[in-house]
Protein backbone atom coordinates (compact mmCIF):
# COMPACT_ATOMS: atom_id res chain seq x y z
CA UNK A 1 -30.63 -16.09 -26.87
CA UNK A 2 -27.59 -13.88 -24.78
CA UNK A 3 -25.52 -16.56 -23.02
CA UNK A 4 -25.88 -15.71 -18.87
CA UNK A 5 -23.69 -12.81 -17.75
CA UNK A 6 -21.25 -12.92 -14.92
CA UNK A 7 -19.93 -9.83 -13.64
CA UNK A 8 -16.86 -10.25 -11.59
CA UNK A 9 -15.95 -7.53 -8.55
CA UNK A 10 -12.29 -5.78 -7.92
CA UNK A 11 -9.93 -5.94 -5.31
CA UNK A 12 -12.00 -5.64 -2.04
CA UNK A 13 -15.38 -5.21 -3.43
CA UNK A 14 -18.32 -7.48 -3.58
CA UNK A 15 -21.43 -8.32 -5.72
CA UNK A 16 -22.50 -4.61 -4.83
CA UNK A 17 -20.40 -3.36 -6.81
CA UNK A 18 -22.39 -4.33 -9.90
CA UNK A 19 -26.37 -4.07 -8.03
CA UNK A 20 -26.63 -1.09 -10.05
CA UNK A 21 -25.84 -3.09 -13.82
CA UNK A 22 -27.97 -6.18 -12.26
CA UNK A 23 -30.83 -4.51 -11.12
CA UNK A 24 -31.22 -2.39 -14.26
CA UNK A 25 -30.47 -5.60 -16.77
CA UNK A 26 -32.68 -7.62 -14.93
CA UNK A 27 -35.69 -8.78 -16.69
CA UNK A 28 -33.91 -7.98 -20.08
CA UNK A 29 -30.89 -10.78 -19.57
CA UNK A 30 -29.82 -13.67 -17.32
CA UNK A 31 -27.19 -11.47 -14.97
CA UNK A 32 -25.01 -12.93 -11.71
CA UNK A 33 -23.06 -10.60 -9.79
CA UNK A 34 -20.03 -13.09 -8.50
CA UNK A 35 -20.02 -12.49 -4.32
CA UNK A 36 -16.71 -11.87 -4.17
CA UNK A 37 -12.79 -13.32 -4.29
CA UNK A 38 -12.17 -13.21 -0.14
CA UNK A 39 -10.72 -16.79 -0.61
CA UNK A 40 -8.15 -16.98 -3.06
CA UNK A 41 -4.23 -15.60 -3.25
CA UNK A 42 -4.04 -15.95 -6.90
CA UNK A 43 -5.95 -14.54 -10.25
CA UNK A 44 -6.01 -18.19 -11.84
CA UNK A 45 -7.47 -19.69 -8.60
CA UNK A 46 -10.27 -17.17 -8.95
CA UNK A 47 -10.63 -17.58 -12.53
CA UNK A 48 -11.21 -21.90 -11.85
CA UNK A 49 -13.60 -20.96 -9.13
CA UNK A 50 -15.40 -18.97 -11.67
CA UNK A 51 -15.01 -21.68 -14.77
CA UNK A 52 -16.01 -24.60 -12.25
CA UNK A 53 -19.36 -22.50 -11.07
CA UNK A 54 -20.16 -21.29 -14.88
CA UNK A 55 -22.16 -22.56 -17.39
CA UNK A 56 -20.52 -23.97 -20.14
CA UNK A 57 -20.86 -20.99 -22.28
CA UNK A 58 -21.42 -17.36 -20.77
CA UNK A 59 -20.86 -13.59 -20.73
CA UNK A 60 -18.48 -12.24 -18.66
CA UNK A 61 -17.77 -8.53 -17.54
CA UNK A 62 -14.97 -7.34 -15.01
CA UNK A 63 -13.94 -4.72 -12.84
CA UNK A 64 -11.05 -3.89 -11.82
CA UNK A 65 -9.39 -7.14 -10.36
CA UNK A 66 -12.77 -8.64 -11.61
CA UNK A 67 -11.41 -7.87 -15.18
CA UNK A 68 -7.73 -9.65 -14.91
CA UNK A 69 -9.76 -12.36 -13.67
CA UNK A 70 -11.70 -11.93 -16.90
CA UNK A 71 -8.82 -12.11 -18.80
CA UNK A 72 -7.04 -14.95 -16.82
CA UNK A 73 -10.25 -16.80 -18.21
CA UNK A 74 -9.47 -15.99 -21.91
CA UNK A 75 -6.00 -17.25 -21.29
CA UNK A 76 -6.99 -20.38 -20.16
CA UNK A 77 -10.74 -21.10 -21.49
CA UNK A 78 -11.59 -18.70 -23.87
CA UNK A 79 -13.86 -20.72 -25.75
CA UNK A 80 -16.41 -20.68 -22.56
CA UNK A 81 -16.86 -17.30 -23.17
CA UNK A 82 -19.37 -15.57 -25.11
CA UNK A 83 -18.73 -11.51 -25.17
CA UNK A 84 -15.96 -9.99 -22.87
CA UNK A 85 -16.48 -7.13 -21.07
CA UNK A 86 -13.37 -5.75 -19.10
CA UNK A 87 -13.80 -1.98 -16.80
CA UNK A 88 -11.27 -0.01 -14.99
CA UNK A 89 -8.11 -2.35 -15.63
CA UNK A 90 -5.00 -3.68 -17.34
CA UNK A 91 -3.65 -6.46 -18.70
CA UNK A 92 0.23 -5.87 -18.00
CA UNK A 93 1.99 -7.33 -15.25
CA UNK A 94 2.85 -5.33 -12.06
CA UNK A 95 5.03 -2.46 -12.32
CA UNK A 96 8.41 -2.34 -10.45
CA UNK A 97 7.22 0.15 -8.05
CA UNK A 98 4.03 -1.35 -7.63
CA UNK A 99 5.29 -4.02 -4.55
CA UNK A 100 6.13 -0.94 -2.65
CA UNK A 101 3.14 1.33 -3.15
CA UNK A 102 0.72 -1.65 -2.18
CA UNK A 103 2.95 -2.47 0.91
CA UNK A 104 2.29 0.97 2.06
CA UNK A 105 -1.63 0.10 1.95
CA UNK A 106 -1.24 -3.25 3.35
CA UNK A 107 0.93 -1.65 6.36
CA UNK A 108 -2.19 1.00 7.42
CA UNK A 109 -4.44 -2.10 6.64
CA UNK A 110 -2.56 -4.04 9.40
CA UNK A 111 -1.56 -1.10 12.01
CA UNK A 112 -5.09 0.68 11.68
CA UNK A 113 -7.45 -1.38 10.18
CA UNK A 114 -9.80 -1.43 7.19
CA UNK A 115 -11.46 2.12 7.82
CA UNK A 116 -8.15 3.64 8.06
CA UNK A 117 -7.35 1.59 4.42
CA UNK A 118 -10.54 3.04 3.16
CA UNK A 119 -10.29 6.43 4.19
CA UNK A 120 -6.81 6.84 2.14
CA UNK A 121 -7.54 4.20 -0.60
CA UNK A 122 -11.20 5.64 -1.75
CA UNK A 123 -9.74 9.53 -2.59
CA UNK A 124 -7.05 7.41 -5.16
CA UNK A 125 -9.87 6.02 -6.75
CA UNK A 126 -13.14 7.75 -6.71
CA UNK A 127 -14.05 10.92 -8.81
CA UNK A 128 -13.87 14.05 -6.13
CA UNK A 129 -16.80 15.17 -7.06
CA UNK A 130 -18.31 12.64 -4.83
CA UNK A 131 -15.60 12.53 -2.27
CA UNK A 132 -18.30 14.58 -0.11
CA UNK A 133 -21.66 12.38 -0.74
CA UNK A 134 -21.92 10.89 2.13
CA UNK A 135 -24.40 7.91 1.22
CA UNK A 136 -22.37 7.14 -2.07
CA UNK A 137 -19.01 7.18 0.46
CA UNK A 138 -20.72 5.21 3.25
CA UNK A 139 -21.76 2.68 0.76
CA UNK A 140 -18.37 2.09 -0.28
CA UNK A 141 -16.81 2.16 3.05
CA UNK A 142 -19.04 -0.61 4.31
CA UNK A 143 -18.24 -2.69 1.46
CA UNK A 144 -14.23 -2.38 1.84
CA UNK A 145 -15.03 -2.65 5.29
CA UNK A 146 -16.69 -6.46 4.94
CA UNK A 147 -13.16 -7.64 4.00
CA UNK A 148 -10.13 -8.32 6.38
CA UNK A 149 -6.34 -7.31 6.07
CA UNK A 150 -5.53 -10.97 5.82
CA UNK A 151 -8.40 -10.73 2.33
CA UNK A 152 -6.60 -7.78 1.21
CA UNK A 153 -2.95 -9.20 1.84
CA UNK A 154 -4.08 -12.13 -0.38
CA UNK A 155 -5.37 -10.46 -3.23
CA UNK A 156 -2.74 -8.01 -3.87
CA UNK A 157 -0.43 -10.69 -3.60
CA UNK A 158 -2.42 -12.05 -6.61
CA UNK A 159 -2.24 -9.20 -8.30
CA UNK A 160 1.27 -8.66 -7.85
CA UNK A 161 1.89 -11.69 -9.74
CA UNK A 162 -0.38 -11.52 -11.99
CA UNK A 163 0.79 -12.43 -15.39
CA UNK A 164 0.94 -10.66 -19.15
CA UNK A 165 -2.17 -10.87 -20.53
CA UNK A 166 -1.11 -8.73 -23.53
CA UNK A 167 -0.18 -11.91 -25.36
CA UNK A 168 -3.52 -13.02 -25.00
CA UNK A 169 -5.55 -10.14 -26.43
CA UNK A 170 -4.63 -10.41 -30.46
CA UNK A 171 -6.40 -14.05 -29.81
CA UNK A 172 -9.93 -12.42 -28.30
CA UNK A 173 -12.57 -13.55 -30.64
CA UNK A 174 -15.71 -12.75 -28.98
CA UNK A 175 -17.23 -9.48 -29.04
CA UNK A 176 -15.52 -7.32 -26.55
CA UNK A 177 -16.09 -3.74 -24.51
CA UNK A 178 -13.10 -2.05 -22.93
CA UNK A 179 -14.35 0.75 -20.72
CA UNK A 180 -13.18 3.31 -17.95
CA UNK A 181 -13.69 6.53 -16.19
CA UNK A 182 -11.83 9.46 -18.28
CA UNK A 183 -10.29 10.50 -14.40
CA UNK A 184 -9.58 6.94 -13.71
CA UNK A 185 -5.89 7.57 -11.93
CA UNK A 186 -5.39 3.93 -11.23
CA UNK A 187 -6.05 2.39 -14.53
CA UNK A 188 -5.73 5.24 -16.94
CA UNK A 189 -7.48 5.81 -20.37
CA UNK A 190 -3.97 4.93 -22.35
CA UNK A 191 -3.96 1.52 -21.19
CA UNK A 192 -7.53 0.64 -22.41
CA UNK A 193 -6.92 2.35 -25.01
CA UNK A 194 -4.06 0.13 -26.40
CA UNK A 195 -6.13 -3.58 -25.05
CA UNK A 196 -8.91 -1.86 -27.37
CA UNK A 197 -6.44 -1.74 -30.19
CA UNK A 198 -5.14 -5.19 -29.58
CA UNK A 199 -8.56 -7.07 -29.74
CA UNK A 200 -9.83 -7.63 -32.73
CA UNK A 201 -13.13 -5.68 -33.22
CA UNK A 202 -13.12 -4.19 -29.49
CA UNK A 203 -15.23 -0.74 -28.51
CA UNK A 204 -13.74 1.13 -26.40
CA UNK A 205 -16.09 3.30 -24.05
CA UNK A 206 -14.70 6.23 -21.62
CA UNK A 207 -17.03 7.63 -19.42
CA UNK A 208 -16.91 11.20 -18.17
CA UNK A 209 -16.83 12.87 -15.10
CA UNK A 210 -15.85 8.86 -13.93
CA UNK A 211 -12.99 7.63 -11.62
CA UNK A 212 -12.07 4.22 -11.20
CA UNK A 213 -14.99 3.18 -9.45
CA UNK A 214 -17.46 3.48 -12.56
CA UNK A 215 -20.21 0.89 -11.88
CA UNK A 216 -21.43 2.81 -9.07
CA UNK A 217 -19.59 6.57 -10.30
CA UNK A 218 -21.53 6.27 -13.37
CA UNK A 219 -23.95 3.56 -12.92
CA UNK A 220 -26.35 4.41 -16.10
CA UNK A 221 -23.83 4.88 -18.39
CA UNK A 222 -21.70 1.51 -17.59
CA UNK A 223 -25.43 0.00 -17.80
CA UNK A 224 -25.98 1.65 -21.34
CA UNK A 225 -22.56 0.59 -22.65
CA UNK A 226 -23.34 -3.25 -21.17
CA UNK A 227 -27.03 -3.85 -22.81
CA UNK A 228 -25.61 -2.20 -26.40
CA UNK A 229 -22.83 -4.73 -25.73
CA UNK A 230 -24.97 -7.55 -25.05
CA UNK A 231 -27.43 -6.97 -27.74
């Protein structure tokens, strides 16, 4: 029998972000969406909260943030883990411009507010062919807007020293999916492509017409590519 599956949310989002992948999996597999990472300031403080709530052996799928956090678990407990799963993310330490950009965000995030963050953040990271659905925006919107600056201050600061998790992919033994959008600008197809080539046995999904945002851009598809995976 398929070990539970966790599915762990990005920078800002919530369990939400994966209703899509749980409500469609549901019946089929034992699925958690984790509520979110408001709490912590650092990727291996999220990845204990994670190990310390987990069964001793399960699947585990993340996005975005959700997937360092992933990998932050392989560094440090891989043998919990049954499959890996890892969407819209990287697994090389922040870039030296990086600081700056994400001060910029933090700064509106401070002087204006989340909405203000959300209205320049989601165009970054969201195909533009739904930049003008309103209910798909909306939906987002309210989610980023759940979170505080003080949340979003914390996690970029864990992700700005987040570690180099390229060491640790040669020593991935479970089966593993790497996945993005082909438009993702924020974590590009080049990068998956190359933590693909450095697992052993890894698929490698891109998903068209897809942005960053892919378990709600292209909900059916990420679905599809997680039940083949889990199977």
């Amino acid at each position: 029998m398929t070990a539970p599956l966790i599915l762990l949310p990005g920078l800002l989002c919530d369990a939400t972000v994966w209703t899509p992948q749980k409500d469609a999996l549901r019946g089929e597999f034992e699925v958690a969406a984790w509520l979110h990472f408001y709490g912590h300031d650092s990727l291996g403080g999220m990845a204990r909260e994670v190990l310390k709530a987990a069964p001793s052996r399960f699947a585990l799928a993340g996005h975005s943030m959700g997937g360092r956090v992933a990998l932050e678990i392989m560094r440090t407990a891989p043998e919990r883990v049954e499959r890996l799963a890892l969407f819209d993310t990287t697994a090389t330490p922040a870039t030296p411009d990086e600081p700056e950009k994400r001060r910029e965000l933090i700064e509106l995030a401070r002087t204006e507010g989340m909405p203000a963050l959300t209205a320049r953040w989601l165009p970054m990271i969201v195909h533009p062919s739904r930049l003008n659905q309103p209910d798909f925006m909306s939906a987002l919107t309210a989610m980023i807007c759940r979170a505080t600056p003080e949340i979003y201050v914390r996690q970029v600061q864990a992700l700005l020293n987040r570690p180099d998790y390229r060491p640790t992919l040669p020593q991935i033994a479970c089966p593993t999916l790497v996945a993005c959008g082909r438009d993702d600008l924020w974590s590009p197809v080049a990068p998956h492509q190359e933590i693909a080539a450095a697992i052993p046995d890894a698929k490698l999904g891109v998903i068209d017409n897809c942005a960053h945002m892919a378990t709600v851009e292209a909900p059916a598809e990420v679905t599809g590519l997680l039940r083949d995976w889990l199977r």
